[in-house]
PDB file of N, CA and C in Angstrom:
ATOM      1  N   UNK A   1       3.380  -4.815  -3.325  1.00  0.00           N
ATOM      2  CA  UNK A   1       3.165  -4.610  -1.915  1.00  0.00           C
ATOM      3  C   UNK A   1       4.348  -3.806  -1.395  1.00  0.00           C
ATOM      4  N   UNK A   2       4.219  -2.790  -0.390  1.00  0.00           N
ATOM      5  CA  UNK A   2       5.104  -2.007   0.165  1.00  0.00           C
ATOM      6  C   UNK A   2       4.798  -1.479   1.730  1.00  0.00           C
ATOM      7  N   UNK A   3       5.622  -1.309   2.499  1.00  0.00           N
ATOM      8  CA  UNK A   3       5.468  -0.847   3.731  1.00  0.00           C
ATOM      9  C   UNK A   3       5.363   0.851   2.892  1.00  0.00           C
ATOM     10  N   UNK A   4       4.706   1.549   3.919  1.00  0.00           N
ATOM     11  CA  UNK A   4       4.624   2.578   3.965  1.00  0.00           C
ATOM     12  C   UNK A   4       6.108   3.664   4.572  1.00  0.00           C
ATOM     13  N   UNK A   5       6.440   2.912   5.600  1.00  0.00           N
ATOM     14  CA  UNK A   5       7.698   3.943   6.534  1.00  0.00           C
ATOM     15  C   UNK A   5       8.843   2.963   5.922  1.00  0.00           C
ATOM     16  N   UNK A   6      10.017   3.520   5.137  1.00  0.00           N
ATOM     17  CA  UNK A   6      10.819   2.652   4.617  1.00  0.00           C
ATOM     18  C   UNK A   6      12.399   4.059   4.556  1.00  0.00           C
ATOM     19  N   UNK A   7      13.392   3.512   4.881  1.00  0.00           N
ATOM     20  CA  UNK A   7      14.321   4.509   5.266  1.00  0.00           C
ATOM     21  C   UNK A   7      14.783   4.983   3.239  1.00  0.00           C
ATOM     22  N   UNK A   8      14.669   6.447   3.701  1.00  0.00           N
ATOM     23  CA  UNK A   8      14.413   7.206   2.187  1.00  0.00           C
ATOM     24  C   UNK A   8      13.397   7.482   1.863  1.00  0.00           C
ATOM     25  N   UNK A   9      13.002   7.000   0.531  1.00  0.00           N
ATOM     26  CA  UNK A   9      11.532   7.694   0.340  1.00  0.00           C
ATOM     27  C   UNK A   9      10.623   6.739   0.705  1.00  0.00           C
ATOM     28  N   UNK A  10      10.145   6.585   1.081  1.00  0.00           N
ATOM     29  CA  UNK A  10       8.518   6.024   1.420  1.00  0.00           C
ATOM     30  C   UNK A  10       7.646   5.337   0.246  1.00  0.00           C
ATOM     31  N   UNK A  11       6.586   4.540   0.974  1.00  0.00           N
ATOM     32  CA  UNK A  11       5.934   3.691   0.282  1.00  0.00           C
ATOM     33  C   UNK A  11       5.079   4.858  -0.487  1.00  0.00           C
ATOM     34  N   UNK A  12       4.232   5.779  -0.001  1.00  0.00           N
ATOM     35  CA  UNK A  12       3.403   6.311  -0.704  1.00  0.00           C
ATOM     36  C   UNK A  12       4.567   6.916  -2.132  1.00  0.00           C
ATOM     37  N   UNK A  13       5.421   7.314  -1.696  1.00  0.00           N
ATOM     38  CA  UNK A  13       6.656   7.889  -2.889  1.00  0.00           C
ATOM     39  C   UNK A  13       6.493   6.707  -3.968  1.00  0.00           C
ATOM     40  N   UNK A  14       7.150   4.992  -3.590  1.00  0.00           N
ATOM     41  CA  UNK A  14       7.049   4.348  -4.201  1.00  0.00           C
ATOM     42  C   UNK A  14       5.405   4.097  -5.462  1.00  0.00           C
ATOM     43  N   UNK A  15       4.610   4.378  -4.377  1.00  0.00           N
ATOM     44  CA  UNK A  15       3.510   4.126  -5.294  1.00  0.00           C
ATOM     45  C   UNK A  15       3.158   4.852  -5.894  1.00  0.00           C
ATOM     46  N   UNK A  16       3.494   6.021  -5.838  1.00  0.00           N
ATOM     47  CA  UNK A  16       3.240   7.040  -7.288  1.00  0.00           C
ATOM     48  C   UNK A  16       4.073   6.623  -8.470  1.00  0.00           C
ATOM     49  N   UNK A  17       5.185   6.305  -8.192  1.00  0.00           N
ATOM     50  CA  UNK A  17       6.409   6.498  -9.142  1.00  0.00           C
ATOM     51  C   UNK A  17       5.687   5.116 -10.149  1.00  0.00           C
ATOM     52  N   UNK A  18       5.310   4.080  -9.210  1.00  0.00           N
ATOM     53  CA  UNK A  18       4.716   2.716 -10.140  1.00  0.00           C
ATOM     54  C   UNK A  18       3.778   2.951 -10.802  1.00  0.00           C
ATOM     55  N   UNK A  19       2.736   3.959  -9.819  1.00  0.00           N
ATOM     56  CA  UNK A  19       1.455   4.292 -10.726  1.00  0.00           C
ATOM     57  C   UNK A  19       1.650   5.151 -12.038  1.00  0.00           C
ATOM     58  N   UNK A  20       2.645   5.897 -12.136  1.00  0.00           N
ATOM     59  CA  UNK A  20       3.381   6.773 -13.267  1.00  0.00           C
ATOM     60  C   UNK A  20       3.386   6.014 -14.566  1.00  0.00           C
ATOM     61  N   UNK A  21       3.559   4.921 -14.214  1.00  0.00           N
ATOM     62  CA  UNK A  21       3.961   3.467 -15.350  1.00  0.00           C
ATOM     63  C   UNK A  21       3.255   2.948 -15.956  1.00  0.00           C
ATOM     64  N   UNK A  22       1.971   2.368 -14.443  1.00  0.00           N
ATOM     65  CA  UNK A  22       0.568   1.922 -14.914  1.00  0.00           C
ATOM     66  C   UNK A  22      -0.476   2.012 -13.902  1.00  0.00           C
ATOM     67  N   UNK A  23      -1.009   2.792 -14.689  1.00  0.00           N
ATOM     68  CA  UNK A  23      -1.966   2.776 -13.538  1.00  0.00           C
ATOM     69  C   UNK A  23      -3.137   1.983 -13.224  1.00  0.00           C
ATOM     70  N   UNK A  24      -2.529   0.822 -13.729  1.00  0.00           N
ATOM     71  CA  UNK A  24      -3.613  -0.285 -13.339  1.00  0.00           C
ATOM     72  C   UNK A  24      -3.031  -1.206 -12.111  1.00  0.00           C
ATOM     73  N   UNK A  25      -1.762  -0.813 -11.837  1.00  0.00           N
ATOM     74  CA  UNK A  25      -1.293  -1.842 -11.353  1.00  0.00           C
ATOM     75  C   UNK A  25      -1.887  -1.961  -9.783  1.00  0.00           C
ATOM     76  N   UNK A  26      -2.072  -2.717  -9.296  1.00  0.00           N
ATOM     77  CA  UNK A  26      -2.486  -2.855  -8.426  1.00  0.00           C
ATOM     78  C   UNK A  26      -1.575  -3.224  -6.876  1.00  0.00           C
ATOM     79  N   UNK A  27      -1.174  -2.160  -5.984  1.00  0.00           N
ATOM     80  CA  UNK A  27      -0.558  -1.593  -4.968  1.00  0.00           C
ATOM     81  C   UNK A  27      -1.101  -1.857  -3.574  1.00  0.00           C
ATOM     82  N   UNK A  28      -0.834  -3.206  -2.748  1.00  0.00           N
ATOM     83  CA  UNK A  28      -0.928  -2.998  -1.335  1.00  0.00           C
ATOM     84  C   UNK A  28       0.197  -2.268  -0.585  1.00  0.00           C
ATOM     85  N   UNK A  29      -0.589  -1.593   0.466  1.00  0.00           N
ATOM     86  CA  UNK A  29       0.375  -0.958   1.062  1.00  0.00           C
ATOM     87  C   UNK A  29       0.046  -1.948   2.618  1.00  0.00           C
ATOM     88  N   UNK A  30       1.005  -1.817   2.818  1.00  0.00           N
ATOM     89  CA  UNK A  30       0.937  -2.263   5.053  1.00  0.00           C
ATOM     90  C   UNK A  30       1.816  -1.063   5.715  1.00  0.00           C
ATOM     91  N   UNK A  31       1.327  -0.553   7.044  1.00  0.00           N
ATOM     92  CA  UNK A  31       1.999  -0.212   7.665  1.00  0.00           C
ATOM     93  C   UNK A  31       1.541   0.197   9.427  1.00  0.00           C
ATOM     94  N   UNK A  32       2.197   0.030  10.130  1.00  0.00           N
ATOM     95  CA  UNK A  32       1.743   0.449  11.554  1.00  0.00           C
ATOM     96  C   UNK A  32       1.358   1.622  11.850  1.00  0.00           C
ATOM     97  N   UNK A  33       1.967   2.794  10.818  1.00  0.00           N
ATOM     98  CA  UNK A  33       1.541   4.109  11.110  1.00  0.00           C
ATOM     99  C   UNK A  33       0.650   5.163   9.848  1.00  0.00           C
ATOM    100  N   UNK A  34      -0.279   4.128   9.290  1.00  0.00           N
ATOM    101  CA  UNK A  34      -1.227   4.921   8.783  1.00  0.00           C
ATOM    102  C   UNK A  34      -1.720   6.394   8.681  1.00  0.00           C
ATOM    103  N   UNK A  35      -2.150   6.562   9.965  1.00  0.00           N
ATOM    104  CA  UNK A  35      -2.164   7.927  10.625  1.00  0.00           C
ATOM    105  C   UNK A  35      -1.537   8.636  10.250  1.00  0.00           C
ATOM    106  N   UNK A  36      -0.060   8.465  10.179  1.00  0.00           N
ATOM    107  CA  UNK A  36       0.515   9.576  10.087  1.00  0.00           C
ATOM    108  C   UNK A  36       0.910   9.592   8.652  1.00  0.00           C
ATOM    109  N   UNK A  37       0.644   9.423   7.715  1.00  0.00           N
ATOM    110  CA  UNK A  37       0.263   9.425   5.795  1.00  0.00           C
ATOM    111  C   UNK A  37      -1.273  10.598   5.602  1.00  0.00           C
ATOM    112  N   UNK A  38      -1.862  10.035   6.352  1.00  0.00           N
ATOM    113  CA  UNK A  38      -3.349  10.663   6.383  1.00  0.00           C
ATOM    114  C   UNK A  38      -3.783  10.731   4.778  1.00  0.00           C
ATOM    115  N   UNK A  39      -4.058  12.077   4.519  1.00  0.00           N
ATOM    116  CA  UNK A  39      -4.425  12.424   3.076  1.00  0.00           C
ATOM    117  C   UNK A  39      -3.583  11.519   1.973  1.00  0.00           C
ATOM    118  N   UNK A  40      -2.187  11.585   2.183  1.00  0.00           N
ATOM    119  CA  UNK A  40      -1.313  11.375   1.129  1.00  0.00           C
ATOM    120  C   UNK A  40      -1.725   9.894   0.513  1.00  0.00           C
ATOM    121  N   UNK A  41      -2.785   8.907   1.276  1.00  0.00           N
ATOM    122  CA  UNK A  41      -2.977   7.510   1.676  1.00  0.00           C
ATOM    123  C   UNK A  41      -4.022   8.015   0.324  1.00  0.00           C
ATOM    124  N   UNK A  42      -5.037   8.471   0.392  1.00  0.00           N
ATOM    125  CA  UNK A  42      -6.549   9.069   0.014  1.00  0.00           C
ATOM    126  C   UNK A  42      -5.788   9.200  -1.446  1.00  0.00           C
ATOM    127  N   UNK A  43      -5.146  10.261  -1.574  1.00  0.00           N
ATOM    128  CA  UNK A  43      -4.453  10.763  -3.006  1.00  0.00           C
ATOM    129  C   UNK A  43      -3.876   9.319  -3.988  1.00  0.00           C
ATOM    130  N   UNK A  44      -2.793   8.883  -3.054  1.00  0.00           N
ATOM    131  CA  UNK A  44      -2.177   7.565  -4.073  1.00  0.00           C
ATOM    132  C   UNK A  44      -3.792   6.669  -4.486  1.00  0.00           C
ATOM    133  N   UNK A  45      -4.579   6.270  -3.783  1.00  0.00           N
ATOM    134  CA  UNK A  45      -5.456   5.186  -4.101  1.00  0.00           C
ATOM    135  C   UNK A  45      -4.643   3.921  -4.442  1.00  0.00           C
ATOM    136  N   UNK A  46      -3.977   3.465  -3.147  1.00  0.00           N
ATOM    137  CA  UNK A  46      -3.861   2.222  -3.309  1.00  0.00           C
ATOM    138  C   UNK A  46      -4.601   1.238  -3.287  1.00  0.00           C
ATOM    139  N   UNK A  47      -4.641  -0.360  -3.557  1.00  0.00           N
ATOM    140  CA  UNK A  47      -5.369  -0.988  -3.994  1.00  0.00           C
ATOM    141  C   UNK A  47      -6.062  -1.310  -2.432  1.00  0.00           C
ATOM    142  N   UNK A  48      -5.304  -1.726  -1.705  1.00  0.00           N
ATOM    143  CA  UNK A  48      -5.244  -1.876   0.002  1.00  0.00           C
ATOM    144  C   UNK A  48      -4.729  -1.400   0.458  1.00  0.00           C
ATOM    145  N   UNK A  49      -5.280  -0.970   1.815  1.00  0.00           N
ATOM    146  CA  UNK A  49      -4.377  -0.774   3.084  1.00  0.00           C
ATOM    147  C   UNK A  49      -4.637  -1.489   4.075  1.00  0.00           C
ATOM    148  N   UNK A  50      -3.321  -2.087   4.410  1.00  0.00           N
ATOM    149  CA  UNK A  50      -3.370  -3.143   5.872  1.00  0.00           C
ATOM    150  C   UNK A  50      -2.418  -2.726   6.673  1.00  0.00           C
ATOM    151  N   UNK A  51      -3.095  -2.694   7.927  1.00  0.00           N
ATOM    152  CA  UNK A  51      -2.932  -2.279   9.190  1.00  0.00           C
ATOM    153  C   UNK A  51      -1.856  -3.361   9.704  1.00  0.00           C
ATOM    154  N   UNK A  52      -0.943  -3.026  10.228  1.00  0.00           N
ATOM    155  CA  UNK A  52       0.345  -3.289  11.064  1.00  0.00           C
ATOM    156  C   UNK A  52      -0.756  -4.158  12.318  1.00  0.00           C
ATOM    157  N   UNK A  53      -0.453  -4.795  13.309  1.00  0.00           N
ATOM    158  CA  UNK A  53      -0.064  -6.236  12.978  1.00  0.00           C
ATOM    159  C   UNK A  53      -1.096  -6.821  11.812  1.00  0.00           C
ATOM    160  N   UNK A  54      -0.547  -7.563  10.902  1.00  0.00           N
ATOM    161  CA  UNK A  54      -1.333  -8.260   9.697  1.00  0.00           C
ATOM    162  C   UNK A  54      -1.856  -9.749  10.475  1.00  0.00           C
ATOM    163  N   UNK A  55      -3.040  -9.692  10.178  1.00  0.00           N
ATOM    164  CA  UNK A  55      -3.262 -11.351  10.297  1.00  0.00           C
ATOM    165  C   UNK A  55      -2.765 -12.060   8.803  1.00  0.00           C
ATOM    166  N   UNK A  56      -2.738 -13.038   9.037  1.00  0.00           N
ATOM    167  CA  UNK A  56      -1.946 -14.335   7.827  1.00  0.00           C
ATOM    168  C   UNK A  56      -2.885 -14.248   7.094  1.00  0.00           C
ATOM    169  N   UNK A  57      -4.621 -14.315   7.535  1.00  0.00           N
ATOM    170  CA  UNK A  57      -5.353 -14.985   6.219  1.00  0.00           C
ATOM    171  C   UNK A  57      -6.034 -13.384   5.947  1.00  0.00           C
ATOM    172  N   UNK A  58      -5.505 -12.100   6.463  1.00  0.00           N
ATOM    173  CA  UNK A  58      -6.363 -11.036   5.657  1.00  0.00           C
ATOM    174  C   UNK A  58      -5.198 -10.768   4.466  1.00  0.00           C
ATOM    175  N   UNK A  59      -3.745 -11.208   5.089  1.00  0.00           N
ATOM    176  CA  UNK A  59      -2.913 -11.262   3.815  1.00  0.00           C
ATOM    177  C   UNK A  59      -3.224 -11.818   3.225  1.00  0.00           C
ATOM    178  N   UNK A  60      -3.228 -12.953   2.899  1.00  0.00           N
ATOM    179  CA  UNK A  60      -3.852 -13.738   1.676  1.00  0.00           C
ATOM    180  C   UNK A  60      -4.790 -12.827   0.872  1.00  0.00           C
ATOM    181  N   UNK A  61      -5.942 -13.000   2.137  1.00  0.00           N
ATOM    182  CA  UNK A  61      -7.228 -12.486   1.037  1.00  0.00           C
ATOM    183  C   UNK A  61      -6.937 -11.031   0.062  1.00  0.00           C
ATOM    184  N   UNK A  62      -5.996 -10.200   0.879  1.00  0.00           N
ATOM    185  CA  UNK A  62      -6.054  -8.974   0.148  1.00  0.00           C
ATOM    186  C   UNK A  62      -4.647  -9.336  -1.328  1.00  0.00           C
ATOM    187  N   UNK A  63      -3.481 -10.632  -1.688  1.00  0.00           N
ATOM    188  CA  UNK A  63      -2.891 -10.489  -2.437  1.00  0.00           C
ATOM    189  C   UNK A  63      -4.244 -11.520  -3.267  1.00  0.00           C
ATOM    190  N   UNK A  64      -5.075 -12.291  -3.169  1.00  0.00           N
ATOM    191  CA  UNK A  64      -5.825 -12.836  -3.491  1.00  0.00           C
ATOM    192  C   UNK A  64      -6.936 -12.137  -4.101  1.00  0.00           C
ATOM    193  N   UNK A  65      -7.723 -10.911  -4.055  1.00  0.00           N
ATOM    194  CA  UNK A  65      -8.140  -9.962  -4.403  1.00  0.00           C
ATOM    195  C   UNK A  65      -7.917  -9.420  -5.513  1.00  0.00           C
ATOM    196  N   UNK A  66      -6.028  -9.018  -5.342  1.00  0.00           N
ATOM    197  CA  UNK A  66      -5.786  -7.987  -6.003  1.00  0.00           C
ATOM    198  C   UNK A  66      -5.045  -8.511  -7.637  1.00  0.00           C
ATOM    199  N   UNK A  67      -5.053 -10.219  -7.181  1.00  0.00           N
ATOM    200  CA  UNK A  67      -4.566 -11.135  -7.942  1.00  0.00           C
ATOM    201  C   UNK A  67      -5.750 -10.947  -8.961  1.00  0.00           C
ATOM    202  N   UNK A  68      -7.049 -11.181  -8.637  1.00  0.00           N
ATOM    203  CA  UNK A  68      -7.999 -11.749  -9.533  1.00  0.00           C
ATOM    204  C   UNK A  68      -8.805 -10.953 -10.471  1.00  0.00           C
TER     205      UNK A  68
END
């Protein structure tokens, strides 16, 4: 799991570099500013994307998901 806006390189940065490794692994991203990733969101294919404010139980469900 990774925020997307992170001071340096960024979540989408992060999730290439993991997917480089394996690309099975399975990558939530969260962040408040979606929007402004646009395409780059589409390209990585992360496993999720969750929208800034998170409810408690869509967290769950989506590390619960990505668990199984």
């Amino acid at each position: 799991m990774t925020d997307l806006s992170m001071p340096g390189e960024d979540g989408v940065w992060l999730a290439e570099q993991l997917r480089a490794q394996d690309e099975r692994l399975p990558i939530i991203a969260v962040s408040g500013y979606t929007r402004i990733f646009g395409d780059r969101l589409k390209v990585t294919r992360f496993t999720r994307i969750l929208q800034k404010p998170i409810d408690p139980w869509q967290l769950v469900a989506a590390v619960a998901a990505v668990a199984a």
